[in-house]
Protein backbone atom coordinates (compact mmCIF):
# COMPACT_ATOMS: atom_id res chain seq x y z
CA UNK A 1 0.00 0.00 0.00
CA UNK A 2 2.75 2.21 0.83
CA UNK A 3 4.84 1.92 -2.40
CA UNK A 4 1.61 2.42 -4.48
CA UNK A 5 1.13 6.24 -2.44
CA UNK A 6 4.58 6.82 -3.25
CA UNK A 7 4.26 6.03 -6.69
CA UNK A 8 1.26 8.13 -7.17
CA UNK A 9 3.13 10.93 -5.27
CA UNK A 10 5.92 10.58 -7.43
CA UNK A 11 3.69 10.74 -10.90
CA UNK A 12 2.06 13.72 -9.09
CA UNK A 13 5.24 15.62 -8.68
CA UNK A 14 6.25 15.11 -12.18
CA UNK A 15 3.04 16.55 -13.77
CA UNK A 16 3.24 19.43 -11.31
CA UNK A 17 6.96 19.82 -12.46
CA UNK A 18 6.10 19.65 -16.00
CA UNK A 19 3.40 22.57 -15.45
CA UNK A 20 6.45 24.47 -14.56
CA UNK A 21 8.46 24.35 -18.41
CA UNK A 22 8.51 27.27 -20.21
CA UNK A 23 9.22 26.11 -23.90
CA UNK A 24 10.76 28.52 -26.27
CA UNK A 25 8.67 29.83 -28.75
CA UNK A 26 8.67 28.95 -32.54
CA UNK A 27 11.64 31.13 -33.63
CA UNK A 28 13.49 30.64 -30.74
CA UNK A 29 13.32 26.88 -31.69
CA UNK A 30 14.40 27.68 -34.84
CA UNK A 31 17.22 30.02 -34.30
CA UNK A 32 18.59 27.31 -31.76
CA UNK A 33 18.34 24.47 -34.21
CA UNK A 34 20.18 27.00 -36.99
CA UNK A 35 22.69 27.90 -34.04
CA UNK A 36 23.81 24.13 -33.43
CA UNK A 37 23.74 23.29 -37.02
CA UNK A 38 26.40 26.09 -37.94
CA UNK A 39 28.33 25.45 -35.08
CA UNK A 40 28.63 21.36 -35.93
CA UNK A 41 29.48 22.33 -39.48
CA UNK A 42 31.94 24.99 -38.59
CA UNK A 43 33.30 22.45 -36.07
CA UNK A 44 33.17 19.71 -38.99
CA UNK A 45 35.31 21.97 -41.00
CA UNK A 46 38.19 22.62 -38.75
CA UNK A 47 37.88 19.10 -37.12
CA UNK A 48 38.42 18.11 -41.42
CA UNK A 49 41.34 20.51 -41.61
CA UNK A 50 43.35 19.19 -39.14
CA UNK A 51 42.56 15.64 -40.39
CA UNK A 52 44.03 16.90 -43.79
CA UNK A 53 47.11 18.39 -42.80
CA UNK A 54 48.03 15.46 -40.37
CA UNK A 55 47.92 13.26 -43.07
CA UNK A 56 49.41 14.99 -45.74
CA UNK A 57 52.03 16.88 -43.78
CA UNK A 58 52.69 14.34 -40.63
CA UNK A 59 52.15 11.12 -41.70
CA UNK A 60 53.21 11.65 -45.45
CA UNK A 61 56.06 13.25 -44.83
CA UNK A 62 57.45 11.82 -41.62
CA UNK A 63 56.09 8.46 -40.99
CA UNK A 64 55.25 6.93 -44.30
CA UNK A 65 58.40 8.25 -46.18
């Protein structure tokens, strides 16, 4: 009986927390989602850069003679 109240208390608390979220509106969604998709490509990029010149210029030239 007692783990059923807490249960109940628990779901209870959740939808009361829930009542609580402010979501972000529309364009605030949107300028987020542009945000974080620049961001991973600009990360991409560099992350691609540095992939390049370690090949070509470390392992080409030093390792792999």
């Amino acid at each position: 009986m007692k783990s059923s109240n807490k249960i109940a208390n628990f779901f209870g608390d959740v939808g009361s927390e829930i009542k609580k979220i402010t979501w972000p509106t529309r364009q605030e969604a949107i300028k987020y989602t542009i945000t974080v998709v620049v961001i991973s490509l600009v990360t991409a990029f560099i992350l691609g850069l540095f992939d390049f010149v370690f090949k070509t210029y470390v392992l080409d030239k030093f390792i792999l003679k």
